[in-house]
C-alpha atoms as a PDB file:
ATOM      1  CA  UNK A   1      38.738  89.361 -53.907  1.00  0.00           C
ATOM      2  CA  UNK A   2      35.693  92.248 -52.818  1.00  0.00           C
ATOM      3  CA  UNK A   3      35.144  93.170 -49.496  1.00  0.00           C
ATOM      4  CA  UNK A   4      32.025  91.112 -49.626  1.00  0.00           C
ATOM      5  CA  UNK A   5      33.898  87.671 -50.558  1.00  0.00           C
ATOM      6  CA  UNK A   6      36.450  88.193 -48.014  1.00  0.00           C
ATOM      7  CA  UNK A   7      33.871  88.805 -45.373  1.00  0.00           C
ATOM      8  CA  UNK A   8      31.895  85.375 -46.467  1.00  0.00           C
ATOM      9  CA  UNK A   9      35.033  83.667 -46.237  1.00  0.00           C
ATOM     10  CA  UNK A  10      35.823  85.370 -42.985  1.00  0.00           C
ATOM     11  CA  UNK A  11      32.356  84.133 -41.716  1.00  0.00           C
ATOM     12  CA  UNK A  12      32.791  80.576 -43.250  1.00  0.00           C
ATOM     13  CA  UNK A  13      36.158  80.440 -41.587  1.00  0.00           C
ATOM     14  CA  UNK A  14      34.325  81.424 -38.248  1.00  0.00           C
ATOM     15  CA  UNK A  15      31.475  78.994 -38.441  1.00  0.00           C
ATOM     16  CA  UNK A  16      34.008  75.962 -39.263  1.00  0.00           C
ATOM     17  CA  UNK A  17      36.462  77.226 -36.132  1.00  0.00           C
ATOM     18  CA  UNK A  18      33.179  77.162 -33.946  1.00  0.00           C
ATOM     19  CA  UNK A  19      31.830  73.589 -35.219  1.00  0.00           C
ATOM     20  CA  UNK A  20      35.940  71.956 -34.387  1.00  0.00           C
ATOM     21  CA  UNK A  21      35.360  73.882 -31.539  1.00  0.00           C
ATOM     22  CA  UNK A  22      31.402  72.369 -30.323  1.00  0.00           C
ATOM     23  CA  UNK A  23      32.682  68.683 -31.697  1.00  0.00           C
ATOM     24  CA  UNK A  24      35.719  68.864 -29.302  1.00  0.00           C
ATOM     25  CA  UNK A  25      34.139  69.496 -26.798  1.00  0.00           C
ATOM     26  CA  UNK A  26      31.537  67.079 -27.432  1.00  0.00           C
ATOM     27  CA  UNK A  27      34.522  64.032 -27.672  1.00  0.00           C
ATOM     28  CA  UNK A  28      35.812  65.656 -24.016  1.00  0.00           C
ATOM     29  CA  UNK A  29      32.353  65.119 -22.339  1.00  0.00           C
ATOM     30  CA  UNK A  30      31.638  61.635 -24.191  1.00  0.00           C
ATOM     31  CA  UNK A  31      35.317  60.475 -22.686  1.00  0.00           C
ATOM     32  CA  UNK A  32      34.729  62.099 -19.679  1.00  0.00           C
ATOM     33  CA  UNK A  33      30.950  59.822 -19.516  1.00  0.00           C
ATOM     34  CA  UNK A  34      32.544  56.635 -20.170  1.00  0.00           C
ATOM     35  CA  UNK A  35      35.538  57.203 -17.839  1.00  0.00           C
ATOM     36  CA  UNK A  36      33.019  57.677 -15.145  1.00  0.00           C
ATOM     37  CA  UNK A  37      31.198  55.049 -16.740  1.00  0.00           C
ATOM     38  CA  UNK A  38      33.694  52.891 -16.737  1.00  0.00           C
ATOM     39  CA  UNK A  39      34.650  53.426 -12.596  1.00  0.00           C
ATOM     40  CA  UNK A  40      31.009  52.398 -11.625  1.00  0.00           C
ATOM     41  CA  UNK A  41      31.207  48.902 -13.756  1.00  0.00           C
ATOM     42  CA  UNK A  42      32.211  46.071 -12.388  1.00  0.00           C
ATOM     43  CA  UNK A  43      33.745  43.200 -15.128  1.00  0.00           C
ATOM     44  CA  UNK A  44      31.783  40.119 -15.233  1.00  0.00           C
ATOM     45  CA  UNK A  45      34.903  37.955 -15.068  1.00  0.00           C
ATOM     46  CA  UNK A  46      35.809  39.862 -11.606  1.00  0.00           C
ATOM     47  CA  UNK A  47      32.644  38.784  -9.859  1.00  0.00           C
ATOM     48  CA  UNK A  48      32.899  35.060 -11.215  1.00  0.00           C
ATOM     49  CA  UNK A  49      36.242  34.818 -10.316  1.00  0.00           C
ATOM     50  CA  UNK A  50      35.829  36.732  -6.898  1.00  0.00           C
ATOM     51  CA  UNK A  51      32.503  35.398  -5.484  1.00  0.00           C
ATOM     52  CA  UNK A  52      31.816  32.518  -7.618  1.00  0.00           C
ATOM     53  CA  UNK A  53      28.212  33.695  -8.766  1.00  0.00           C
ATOM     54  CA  UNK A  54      26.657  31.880 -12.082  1.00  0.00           C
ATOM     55  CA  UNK A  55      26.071  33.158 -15.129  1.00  0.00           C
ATOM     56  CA  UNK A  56      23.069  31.563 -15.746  1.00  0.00           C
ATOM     57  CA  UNK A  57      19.267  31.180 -14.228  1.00  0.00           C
ATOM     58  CA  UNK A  58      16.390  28.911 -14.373  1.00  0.00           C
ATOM     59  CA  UNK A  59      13.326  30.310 -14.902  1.00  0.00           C
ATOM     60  CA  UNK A  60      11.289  28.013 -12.486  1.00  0.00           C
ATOM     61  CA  UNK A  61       7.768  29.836 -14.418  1.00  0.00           C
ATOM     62  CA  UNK A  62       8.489  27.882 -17.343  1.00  0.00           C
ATOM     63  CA  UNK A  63       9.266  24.471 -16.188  1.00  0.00           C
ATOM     64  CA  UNK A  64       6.088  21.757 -16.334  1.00  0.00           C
ATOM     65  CA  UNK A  65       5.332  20.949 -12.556  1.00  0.00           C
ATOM     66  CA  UNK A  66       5.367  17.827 -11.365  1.00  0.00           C
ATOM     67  CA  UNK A  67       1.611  16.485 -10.652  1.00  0.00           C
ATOM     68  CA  UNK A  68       2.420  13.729  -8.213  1.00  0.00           C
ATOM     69  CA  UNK A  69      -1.205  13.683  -6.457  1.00  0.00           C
ATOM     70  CA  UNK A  70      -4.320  15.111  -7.539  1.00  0.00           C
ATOM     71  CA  UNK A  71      -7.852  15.504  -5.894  1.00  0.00           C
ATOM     72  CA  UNK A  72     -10.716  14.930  -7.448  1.00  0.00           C
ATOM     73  CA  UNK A  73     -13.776  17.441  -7.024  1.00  0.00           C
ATOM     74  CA  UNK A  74     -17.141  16.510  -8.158  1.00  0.00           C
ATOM     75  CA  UNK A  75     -19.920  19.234  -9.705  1.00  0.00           C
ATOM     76  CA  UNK A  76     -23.013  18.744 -12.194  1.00  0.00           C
ATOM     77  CA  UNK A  77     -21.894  14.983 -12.675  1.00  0.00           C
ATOM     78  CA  UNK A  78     -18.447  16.069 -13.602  1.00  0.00           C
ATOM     79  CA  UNK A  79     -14.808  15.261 -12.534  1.00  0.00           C
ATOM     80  CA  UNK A  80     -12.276  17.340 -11.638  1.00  0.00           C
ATOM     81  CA  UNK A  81      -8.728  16.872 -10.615  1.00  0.00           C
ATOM     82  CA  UNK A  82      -7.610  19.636  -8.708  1.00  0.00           C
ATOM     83  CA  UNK A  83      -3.782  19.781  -7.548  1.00  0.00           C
ATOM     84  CA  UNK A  84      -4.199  21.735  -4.726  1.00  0.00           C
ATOM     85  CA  UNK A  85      -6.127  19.520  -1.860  1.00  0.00           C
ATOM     86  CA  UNK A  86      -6.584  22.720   0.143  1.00  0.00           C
ATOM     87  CA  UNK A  87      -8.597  23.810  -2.589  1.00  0.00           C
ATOM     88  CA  UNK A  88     -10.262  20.887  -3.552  1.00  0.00           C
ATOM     89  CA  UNK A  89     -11.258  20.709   0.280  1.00  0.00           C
ATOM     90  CA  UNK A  90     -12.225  24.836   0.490  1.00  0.00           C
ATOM     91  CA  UNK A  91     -14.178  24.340  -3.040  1.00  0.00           C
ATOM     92  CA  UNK A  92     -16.235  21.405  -1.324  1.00  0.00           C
ATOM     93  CA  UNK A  93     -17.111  23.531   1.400  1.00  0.00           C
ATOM     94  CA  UNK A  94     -18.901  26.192  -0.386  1.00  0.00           C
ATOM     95  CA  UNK A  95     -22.648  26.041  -1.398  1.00  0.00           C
ATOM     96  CA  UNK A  96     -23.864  23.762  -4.220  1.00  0.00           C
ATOM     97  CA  UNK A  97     -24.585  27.174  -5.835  1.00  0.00           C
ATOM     98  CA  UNK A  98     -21.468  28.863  -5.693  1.00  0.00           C
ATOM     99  CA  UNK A  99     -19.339  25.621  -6.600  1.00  0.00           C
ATOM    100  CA  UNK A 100     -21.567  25.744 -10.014  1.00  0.00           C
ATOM    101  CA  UNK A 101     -20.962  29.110 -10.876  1.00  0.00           C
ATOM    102  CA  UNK A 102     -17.161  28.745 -10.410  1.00  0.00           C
ATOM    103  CA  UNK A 103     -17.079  25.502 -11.893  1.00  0.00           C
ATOM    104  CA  UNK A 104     -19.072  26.755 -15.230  1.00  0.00           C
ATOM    105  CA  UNK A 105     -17.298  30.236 -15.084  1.00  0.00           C
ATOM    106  CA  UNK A 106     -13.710  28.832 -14.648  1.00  0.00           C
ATOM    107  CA  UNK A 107     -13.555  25.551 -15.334  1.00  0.00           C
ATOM    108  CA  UNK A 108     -16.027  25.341 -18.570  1.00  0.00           C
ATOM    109  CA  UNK A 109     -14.775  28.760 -19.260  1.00  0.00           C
ATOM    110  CA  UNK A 110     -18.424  30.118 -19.993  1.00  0.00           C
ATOM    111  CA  UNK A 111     -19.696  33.740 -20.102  1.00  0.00           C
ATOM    112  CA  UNK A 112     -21.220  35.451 -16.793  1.00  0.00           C
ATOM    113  CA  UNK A 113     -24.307  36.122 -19.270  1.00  0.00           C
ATOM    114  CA  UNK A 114     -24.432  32.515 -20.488  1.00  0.00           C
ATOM    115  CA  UNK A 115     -24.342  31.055 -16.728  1.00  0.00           C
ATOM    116  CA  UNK A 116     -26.913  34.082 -16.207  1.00  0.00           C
ATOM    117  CA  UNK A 117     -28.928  32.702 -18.843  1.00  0.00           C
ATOM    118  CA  UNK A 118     -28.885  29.008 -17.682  1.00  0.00           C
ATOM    119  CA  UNK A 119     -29.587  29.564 -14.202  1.00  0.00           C
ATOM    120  CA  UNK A 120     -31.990  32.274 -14.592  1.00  0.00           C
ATOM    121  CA  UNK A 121     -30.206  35.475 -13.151  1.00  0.00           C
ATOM    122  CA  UNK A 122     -28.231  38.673 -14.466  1.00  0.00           C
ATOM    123  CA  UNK A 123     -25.312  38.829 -15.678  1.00  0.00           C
ATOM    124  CA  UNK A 124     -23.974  41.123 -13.023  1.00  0.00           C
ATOM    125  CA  UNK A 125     -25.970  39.047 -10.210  1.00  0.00           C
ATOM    126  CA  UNK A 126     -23.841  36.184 -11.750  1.00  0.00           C
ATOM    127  CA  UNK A 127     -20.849  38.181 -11.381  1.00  0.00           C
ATOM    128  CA  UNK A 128     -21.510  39.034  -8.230  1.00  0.00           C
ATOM    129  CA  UNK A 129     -22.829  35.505  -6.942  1.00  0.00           C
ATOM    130  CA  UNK A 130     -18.877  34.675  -8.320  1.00  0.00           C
ATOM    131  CA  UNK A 131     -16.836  36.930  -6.633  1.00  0.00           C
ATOM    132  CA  UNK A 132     -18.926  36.456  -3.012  1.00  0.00           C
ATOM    133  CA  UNK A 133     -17.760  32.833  -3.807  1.00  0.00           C
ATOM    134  CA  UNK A 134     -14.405  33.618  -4.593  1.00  0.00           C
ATOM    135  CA  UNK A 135     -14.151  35.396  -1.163  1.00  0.00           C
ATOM    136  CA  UNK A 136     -15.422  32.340   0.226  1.00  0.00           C
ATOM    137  CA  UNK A 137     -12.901  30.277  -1.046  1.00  0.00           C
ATOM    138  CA  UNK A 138     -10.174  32.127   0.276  1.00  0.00           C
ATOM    139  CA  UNK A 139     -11.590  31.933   3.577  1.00  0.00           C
ATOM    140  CA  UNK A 140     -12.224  28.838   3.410  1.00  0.00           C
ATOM    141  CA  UNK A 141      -8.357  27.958   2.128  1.00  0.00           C
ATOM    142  CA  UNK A 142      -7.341  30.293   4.705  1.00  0.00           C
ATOM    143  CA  UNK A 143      -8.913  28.407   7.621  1.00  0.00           C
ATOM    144  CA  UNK A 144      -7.981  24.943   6.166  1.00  0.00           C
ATOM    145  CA  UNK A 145      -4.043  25.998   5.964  1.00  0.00           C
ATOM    146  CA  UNK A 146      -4.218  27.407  10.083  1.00  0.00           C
ATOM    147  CA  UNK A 147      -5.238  23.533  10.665  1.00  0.00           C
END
């Protein structure tokens, strides 16, 4: 064996030692993380068994709500039923106007520059004339829940 082969091997022999070396340590700190890890957790069985807490939830979002009563509201010769009599009662309150707007822009789902274009006005006048009625109608729910 040269001088030159023995020194590759010397430096192969060195590189391995120094990978064992980096992986070791690298299994010490992993165990070491889920040691720790494993002092923070708390088993799911233990807090069943301890405090009696469910494993499961209902998602109330989901559900289909229960529309006992309804209240109708009235605009451009249409019916609505509202479920909300607060806001059936706030949206009767506001100007003829303003209960238009909302009812094409919310209820008939129409563009700000197609009610624009109906009643004569901008779009952004219509957007406007909308959210001056939307602050309106929480005023108006406002007052009618202090009753």
């Amino acid at each position: 064996m040269t001088e030159y082969e023995a020194y590759q091997e010397h430096i192969r022999y060195t590189h391995d030692t120094y990978c064992r070396i980096v992986i070791r340590h690298a299994s010490f700190d992993a165990a070491r993380m889920l040691a720790a890890r494993w002092k923070r957790e708390i088993s799911l069985e233990y807090l069943t068994e301890e405090k009696f807490v469910p494993l499961s939830t209902i998602d109330e979002y989901f559900q289909v709500p229960d529309y006992g009563e309804t209240y109708p509201f009235s605009v451009r010769g249409k019916t609505i039923f509202l479920d909300s009599c607060s806001l059936a009662a706030a949206l009767a309150e506001l100007p003829e106007q303003s209960q238009e707007e909302i009812f094409l822009y919310y209820f008939q789902h129409l563009k700000q520059k197609e009610i624009g274009e109906q009643s004569g006005w901008t779009r952004s006048t219509i957007g406007r004339h909308i959210q001056l009625a939307l602050k309106r109608l929480k005023e108006e729910m406002e007052v009618l829940s202090h009753e």
